[in-house]
Protein backbone atom coordinates (compact mmCIF):
# COMPACT_ATOMS: atom_id res chain seq x y z
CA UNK A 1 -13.07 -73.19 -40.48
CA UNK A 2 -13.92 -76.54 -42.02
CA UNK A 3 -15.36 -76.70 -45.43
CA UNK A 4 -18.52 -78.34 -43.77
CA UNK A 5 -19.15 -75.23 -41.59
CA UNK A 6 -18.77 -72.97 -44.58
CA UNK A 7 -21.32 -74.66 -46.44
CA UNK A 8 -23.37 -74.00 -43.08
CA UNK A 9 -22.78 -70.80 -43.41
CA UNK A 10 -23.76 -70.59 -47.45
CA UNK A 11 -26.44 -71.77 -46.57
CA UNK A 12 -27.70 -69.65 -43.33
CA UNK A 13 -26.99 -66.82 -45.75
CA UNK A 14 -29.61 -68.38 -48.47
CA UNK A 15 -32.39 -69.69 -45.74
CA UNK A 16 -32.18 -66.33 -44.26
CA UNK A 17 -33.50 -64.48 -47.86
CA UNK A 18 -36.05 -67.02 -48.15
CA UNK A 19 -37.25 -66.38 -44.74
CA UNK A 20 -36.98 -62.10 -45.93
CA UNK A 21 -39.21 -62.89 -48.99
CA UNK A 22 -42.15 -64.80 -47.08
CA UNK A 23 -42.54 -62.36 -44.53
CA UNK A 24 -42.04 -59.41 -47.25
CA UNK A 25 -44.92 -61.54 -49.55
CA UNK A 26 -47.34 -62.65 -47.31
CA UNK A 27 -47.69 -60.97 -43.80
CA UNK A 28 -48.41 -57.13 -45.48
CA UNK A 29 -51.96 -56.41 -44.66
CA UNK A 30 -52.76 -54.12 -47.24
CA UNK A 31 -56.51 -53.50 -45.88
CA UNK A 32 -56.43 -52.74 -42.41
CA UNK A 33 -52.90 -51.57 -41.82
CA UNK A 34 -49.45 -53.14 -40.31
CA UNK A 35 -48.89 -56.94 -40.87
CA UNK A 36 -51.63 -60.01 -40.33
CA UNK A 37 -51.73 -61.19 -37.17
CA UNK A 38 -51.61 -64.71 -37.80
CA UNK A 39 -50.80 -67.30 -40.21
CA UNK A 40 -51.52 -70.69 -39.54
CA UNK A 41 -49.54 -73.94 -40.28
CA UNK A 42 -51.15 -73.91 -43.74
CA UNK A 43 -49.91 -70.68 -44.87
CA UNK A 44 -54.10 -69.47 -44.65
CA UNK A 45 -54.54 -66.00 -43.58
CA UNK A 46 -56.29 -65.23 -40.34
CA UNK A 47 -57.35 -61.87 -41.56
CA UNK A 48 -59.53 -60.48 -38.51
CA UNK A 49 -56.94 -61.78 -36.19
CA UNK A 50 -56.01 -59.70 -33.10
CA UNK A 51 -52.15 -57.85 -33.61
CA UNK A 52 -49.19 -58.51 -30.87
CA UNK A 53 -46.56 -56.18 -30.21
CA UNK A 54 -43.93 -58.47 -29.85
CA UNK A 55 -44.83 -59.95 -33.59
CA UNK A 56 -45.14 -56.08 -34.79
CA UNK A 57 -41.42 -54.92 -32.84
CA UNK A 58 -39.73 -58.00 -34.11
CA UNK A 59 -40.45 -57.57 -37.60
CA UNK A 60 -39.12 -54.13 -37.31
CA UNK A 61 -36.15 -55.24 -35.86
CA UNK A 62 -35.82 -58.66 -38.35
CA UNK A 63 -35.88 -55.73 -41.39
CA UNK A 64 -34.12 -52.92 -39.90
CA UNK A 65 -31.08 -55.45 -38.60
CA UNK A 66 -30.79 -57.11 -41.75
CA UNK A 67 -30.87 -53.89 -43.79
CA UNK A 68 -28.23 -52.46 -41.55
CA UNK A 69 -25.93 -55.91 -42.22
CA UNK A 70 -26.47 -56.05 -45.79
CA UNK A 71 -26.06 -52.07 -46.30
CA UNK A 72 -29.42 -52.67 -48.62
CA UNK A 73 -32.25 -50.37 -48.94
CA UNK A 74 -34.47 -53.11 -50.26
CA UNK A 75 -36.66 -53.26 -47.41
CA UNK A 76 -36.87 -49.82 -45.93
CA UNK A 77 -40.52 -49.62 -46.90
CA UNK A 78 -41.41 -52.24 -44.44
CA UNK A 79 -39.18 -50.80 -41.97
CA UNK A 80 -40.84 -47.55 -42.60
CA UNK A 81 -44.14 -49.23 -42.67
CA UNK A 82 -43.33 -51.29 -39.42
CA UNK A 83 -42.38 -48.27 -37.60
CA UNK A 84 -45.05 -45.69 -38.21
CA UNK A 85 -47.85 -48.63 -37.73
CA UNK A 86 -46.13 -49.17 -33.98
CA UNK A 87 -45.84 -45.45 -33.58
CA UNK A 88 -49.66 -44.83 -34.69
CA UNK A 89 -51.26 -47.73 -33.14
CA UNK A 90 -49.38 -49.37 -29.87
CA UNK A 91 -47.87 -45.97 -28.54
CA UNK A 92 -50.10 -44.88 -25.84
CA UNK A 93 -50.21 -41.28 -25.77
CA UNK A 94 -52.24 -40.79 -22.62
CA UNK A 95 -50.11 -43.09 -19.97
CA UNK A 96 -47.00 -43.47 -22.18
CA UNK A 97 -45.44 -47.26 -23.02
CA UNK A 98 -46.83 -49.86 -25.67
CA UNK A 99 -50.11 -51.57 -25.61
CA UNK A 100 -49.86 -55.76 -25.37
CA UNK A 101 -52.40 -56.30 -28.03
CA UNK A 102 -54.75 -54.16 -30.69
CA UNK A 103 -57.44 -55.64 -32.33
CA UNK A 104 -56.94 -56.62 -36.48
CA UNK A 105 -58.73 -52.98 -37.25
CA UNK A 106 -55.75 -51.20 -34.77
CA UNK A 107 -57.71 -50.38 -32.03
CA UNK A 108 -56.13 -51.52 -28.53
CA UNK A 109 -57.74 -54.71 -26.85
CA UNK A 110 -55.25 -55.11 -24.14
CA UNK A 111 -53.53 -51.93 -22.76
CA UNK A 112 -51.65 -53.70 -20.10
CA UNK A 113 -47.61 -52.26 -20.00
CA UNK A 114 -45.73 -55.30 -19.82
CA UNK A 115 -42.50 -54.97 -19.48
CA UNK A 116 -40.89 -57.48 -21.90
CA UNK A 117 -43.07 -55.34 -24.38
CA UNK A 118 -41.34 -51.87 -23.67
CA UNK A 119 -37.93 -53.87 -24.00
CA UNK A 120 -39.09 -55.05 -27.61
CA UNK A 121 -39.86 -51.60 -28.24
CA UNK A 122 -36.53 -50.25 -27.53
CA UNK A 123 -34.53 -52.90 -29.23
CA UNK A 124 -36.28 -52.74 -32.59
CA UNK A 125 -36.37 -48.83 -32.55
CA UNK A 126 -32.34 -48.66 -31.69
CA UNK A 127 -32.29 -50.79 -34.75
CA UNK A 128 -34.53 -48.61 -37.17
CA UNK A 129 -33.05 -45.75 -35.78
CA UNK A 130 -29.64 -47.12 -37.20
CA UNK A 131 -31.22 -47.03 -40.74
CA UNK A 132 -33.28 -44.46 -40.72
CA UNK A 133 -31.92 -41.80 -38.13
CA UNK A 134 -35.01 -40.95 -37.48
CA UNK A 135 -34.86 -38.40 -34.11
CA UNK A 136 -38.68 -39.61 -33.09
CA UNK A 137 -37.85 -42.98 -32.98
CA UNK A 138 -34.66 -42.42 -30.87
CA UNK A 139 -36.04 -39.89 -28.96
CA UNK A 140 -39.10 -42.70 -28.76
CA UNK A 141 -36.49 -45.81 -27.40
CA UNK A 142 -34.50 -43.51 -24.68
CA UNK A 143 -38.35 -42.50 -23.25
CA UNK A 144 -39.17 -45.89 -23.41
CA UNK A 145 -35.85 -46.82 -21.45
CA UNK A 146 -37.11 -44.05 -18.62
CA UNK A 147 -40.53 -45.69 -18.04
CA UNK A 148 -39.14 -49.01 -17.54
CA UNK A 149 -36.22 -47.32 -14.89
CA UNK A 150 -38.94 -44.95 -13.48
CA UNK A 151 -42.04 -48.22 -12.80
CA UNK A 152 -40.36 -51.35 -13.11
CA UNK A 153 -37.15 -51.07 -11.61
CA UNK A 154 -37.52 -52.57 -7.79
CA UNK A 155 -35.90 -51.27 -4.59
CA UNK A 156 -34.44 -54.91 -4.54
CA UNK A 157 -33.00 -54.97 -7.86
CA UNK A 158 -34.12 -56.40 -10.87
CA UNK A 159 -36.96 -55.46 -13.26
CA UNK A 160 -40.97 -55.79 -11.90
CA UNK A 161 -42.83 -58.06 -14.35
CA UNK A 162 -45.96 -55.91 -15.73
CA UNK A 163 -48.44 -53.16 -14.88
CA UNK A 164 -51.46 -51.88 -15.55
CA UNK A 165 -52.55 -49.37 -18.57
CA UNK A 166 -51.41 -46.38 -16.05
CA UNK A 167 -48.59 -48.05 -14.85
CA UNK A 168 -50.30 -49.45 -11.11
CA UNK A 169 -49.58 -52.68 -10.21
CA UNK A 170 -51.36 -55.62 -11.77
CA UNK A 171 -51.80 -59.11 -10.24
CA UNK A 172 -51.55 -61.36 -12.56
CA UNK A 173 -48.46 -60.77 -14.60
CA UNK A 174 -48.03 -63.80 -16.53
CA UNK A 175 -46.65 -63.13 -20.09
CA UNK A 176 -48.29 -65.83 -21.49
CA UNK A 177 -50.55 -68.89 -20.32
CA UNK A 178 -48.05 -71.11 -20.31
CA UNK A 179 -45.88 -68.73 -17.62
CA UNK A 180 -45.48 -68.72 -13.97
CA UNK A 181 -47.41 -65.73 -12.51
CA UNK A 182 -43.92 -64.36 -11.10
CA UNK A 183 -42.93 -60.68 -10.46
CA UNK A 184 -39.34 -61.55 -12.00
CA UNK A 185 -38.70 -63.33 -15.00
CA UNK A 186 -35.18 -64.44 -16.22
CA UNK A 187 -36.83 -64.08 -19.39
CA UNK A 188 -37.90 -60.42 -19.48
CA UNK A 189 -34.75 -59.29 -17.96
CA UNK A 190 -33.14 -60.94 -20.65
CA UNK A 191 -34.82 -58.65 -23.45
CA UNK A 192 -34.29 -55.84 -21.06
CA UNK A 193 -30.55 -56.48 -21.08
CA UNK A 194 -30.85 -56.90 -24.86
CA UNK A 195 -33.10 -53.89 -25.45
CA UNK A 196 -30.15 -51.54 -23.32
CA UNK A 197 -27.59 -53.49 -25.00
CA UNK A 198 -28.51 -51.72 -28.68
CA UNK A 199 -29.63 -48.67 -26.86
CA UNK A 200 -26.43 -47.92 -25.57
CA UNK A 201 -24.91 -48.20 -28.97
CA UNK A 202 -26.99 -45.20 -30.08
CA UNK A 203 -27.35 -43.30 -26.84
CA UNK A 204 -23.81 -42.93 -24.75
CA UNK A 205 -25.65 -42.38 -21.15
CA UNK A 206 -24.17 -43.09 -17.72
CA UNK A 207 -27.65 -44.31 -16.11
CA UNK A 208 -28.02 -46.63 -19.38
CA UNK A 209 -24.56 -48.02 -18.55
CA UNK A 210 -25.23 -48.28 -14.86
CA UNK A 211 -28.17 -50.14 -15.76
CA UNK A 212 -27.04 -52.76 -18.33
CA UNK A 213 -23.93 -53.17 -15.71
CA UNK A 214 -26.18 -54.47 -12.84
CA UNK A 215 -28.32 -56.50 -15.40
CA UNK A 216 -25.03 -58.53 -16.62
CA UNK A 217 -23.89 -58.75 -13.21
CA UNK A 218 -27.45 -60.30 -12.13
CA UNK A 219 -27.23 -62.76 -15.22
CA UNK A 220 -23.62 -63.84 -13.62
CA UNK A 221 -24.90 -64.02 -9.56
CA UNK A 222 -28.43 -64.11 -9.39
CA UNK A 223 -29.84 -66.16 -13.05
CA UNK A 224 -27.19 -68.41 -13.66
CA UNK A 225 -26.66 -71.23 -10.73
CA UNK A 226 -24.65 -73.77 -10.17
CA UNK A 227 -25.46 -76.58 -12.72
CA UNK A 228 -24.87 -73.95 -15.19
CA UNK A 229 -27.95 -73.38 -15.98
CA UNK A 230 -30.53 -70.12 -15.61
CA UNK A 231 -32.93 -69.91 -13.31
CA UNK A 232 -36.35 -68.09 -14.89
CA UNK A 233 -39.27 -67.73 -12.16
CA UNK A 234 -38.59 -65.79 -8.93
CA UNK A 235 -40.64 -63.77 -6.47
CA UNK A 236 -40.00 -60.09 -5.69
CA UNK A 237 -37.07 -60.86 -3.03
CA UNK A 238 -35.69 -63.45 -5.53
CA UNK A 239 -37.00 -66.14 -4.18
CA UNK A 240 -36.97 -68.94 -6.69
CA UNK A 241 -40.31 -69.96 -7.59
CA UNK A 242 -39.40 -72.45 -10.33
CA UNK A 243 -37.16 -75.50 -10.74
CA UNK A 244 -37.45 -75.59 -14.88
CA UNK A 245 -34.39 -75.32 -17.39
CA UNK A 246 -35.43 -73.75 -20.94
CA UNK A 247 -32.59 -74.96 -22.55
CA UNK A 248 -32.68 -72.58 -25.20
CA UNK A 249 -33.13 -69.60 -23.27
CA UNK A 250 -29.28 -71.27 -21.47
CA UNK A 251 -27.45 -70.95 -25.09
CA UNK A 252 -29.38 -67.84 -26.00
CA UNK A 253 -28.61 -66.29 -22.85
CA UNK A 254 -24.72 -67.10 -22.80
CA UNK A 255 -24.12 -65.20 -25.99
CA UNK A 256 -26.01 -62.13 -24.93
CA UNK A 257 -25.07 -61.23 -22.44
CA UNK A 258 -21.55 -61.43 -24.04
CA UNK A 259 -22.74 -58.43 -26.27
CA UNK A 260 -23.61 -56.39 -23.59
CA UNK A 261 -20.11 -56.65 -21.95
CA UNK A 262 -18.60 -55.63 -25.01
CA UNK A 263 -20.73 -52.72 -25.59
CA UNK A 264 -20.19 -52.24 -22.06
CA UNK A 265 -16.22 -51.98 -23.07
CA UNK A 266 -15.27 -53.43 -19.37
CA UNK A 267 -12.62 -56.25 -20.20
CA UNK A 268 -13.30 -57.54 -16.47
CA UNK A 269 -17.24 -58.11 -17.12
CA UNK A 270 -16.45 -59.69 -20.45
CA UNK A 271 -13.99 -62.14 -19.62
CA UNK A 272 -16.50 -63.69 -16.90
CA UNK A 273 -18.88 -64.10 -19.53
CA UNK A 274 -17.10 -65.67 -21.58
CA UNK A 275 -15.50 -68.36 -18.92
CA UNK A 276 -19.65 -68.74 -18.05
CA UNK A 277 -20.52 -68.99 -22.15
CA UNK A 278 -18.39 -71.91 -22.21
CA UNK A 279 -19.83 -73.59 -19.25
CA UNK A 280 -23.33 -73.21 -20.21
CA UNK A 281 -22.19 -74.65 -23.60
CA UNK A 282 -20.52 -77.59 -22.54
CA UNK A 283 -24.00 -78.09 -20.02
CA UNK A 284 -25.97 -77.43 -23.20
CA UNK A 285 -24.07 -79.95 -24.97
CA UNK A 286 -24.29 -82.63 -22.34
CA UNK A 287 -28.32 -82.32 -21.77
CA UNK A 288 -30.14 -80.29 -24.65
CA UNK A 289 -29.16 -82.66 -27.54
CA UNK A 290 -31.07 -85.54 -28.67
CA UNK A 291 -30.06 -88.82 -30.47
CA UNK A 292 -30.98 -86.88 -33.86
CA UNK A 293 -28.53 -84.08 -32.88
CA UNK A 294 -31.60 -81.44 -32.03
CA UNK A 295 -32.09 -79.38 -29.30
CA UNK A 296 -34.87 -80.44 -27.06
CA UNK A 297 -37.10 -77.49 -25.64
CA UNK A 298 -36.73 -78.07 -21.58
CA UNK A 299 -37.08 -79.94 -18.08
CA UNK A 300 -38.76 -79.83 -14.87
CA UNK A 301 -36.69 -81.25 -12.46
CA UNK A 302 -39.18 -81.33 -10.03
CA UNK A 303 -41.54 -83.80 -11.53
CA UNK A 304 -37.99 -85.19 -13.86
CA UNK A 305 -40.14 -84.37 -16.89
CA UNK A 306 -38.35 -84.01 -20.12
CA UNK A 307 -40.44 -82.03 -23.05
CA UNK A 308 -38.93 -83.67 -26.22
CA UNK A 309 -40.50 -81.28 -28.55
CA UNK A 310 -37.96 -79.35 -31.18
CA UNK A 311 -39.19 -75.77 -31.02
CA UNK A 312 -37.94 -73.69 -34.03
CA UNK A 313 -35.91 -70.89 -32.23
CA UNK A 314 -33.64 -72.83 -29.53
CA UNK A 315 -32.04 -74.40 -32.81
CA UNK A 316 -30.92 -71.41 -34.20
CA UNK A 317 -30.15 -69.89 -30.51
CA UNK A 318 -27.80 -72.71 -30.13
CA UNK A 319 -26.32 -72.10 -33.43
CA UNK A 320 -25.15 -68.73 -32.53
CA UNK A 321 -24.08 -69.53 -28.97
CA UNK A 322 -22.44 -73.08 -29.98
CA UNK A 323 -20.46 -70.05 -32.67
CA UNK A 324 -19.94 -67.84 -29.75
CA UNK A 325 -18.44 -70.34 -27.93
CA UNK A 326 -16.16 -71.71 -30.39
CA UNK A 327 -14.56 -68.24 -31.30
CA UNK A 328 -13.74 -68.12 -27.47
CA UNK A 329 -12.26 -71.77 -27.39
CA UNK A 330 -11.99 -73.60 -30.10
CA UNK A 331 -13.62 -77.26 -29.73
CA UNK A 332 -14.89 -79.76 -32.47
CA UNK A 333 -17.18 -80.43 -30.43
CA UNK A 334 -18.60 -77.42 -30.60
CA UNK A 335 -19.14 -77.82 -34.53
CA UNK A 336 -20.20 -81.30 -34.52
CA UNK A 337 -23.24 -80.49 -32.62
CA UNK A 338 -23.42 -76.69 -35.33
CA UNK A 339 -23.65 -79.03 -38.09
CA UNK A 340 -26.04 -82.12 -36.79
CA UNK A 341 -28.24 -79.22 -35.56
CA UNK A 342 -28.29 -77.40 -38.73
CA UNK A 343 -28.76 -80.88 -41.13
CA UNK A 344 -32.20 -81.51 -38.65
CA UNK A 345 -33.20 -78.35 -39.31
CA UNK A 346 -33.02 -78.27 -42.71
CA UNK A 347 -34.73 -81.83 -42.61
CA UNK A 348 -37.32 -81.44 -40.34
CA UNK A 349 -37.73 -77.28 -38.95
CA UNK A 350 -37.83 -75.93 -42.18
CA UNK A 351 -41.39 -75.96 -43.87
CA UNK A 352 -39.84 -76.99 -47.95
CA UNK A 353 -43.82 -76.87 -48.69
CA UNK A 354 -44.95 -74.34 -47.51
CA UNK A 355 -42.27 -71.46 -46.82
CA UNK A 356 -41.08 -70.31 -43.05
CA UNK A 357 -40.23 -72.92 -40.43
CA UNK A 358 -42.61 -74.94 -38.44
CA UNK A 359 -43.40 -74.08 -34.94
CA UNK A 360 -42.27 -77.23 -33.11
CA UNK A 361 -42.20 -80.92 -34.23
CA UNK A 362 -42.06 -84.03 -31.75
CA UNK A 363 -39.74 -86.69 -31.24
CA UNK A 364 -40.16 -88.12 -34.47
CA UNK A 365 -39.90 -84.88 -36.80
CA UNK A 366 -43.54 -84.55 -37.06
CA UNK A 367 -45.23 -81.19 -36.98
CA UNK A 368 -47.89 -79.89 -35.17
CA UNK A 369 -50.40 -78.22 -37.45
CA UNK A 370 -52.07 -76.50 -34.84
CA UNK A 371 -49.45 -74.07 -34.39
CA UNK A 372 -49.03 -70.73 -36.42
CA UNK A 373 -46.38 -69.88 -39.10
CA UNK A 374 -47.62 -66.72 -37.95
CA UNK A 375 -48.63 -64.85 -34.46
CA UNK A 376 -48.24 -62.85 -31.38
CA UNK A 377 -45.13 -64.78 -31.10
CA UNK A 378 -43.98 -66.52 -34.04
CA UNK A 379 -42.34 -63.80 -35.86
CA UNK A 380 -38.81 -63.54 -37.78
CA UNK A 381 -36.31 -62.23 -35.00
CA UNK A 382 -34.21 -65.59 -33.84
CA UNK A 383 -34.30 -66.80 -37.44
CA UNK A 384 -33.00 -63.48 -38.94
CA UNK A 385 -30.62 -62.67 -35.93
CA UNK A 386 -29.36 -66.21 -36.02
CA UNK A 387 -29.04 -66.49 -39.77
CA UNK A 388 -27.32 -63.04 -40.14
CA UNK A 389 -25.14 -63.73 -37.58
CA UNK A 390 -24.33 -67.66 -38.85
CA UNK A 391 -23.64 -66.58 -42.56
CA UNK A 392 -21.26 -63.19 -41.51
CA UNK A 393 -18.42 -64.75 -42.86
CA UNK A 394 -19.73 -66.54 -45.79
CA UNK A 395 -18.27 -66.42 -49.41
């Protein structure tokens, strides 16, 4: 590896503790329980804000992965503290799943089950379970895993979208404003497959495999099409209801579903992943990167609309699968784009002033101080995965 790319991954392995110590020093809510809800762009605590799942299972994951990595015990209180807060305050004990959304005091303000939740759920408990073996929170992931096969898995194939509190179906299903109101997402069955991925790893069960199998074989046939690119919006009979490319969910996608064929162990499955990884890269490569070497956040090809914005996670996605792709075939190309990537970041995605990274920032690197260091879905899971990942190998 060049000496550039080490220094890349010095660094990852130095940004990634400096991401550990904000969220350790300033998301702890002391009074009410858990962690804040939000932060906003000028590090100023929203103290009575509501509290997301997907912000509460992602720090548990962040902390539990990166203790697992680093064999280090020196955040098992938040683990701890992550866990039991889930475990006392989302878990509904009447109709079984996680709640969307509790208010800042812990009580529940939106008890809808979606799905994409549940995944969460499983993936960060797999993970704490790793540290902690803890039996509960095992025993919690695997009866997780059975509500989403016993509700959300459709006659058709594929994974339903949401429910209701009891588990009826809902109408609107959106996962957030911004989403189509679909019944199958490219994105949920993405944190489905990566949710079963870590579960297997901890729980050797044929339905689990069967499961994850179909979900990488959908990613292959049904997500990915022919401009190498995945499809996200469909309707129940997977009808495509959408003609937008996320290019970061393309890269992020590419090296998951990698891991799953390897946990998988089928040498068939994994070799067509890898052939598609390096597809989707080159595609990436070709359309995602800007004149500043960034990763722009998507397209509608419909209306030929190009959002220029720099969101904070597809960098670091495309970090790891540019990496992923590289160890398959080796390309400079591959670590040009790493390291121009990596230099913006560190220029422009990285908040020097005030700790964590910024949101987004537009075309020009500027920042948009109306979004959240902070909230139901800024949290520290692509930064930790990524950085943990990036610096594996570093001096």
């Amino acid at each position: 590896m060049s000496k550039p790319y080490q220094q890349l991954q010095n660094e990852c392995k130095t940004e990634l503790g400096n991401i550990l110590e904000y969220w350790s020093k300033n998301t702890l809510d002391e009074k009410n329980g858990g962690f804040f809800g939000q932060i906003n762009h000028f590090n100023i605590v929203i103290p009575e804000a509501s509290k997301g799942i997907i912000l509460n299972t992602r720090i548990l994951w962040s902390f539990s992965a990166v203790s697992n990595h680093f064999q280090t015990e020196t955040y098992n209180d938040i683990c701890d503290r992550a866990y039991n807060y889930l475990k006392t305050h989302f878990n509904d004990t009447s109709s079984k799943g996680v709640f969307w959304e509790l208010d800042y005091l812990g009580n529940p303000i939106n008890k809808r089950k979606q799905v994409y939740a549940q995944a969460f759920s499983i993936y960060a408990l797999s993970e704490y379970y790793i540290l902690s073996k803890n039996e509960a929170a095992k025993d919690w992931a695997i009866e997780l895993f059975n509500l989403i096969e016993k509700h959300a898995k459709d006659e058709h194939s594929g994974y339903l979208e949401a429910f209701n509190e009891d588990w009826t179906p809902i109408e609107d299903m959106r996962l957030s404003d911004k989403d189509m109101n679909a019944e199958k997402t490219m994105n949920t069955h993405l944190h489905i497959l990566e949710a079963y991925t870590s579960l297997l790893k901890i729980y050797d069960h044929q339905n689990l495999k069967d499961s994850l199998t179909t979900l990488v074989n959908l990613f292959q046939n049904k997500f990915l099409n022919s401009n190498n690119h995945y499809d996200l919006f469909f309707d129940k009979n997977w009808n495509l209801l959408s003609n937008t490319i996320s290019y970061g969910h393309d890269i992020e996608t590419a090296w998951l579903v990698i891991e799953a064929a390897k946990v998988l162990n089928d040498d068939a499955l994994l070799e067509e992943a890898k052939a598609t990884a390096i597809q989707v890269a080159n595609t990436f490569l070709e359309e995602a990167i800007d004149g500043e070497g960034a990763v722009i956040n998507e397209k509608n090809l419909n209306t030929n609309h190009t959002d220029t914005d720099r969101h904070w996670w597809p960098q670091v996605e495309a970090l790891v699968g540019l990496k992923y792709a590289n160890d398959i075939k080796k390309d400079e190309k591959h670590i040009d784009s790493s390291l121009k990537i990596w230099e913006f970041t560190k220029k422009h995605i990285i908040d020097h002033e005030n700790g964590e990274w910024h949101f987004r920032v537009d075309k020009n690197g500027k920042p948009y101080t109306e979004e959240d260091k902070v909230s139901m879905w800024k949290a520290p899971y692509h930064t930790s995965r990524a950085l943990i990942i990036l610096s594996n190998n570093c001096t």
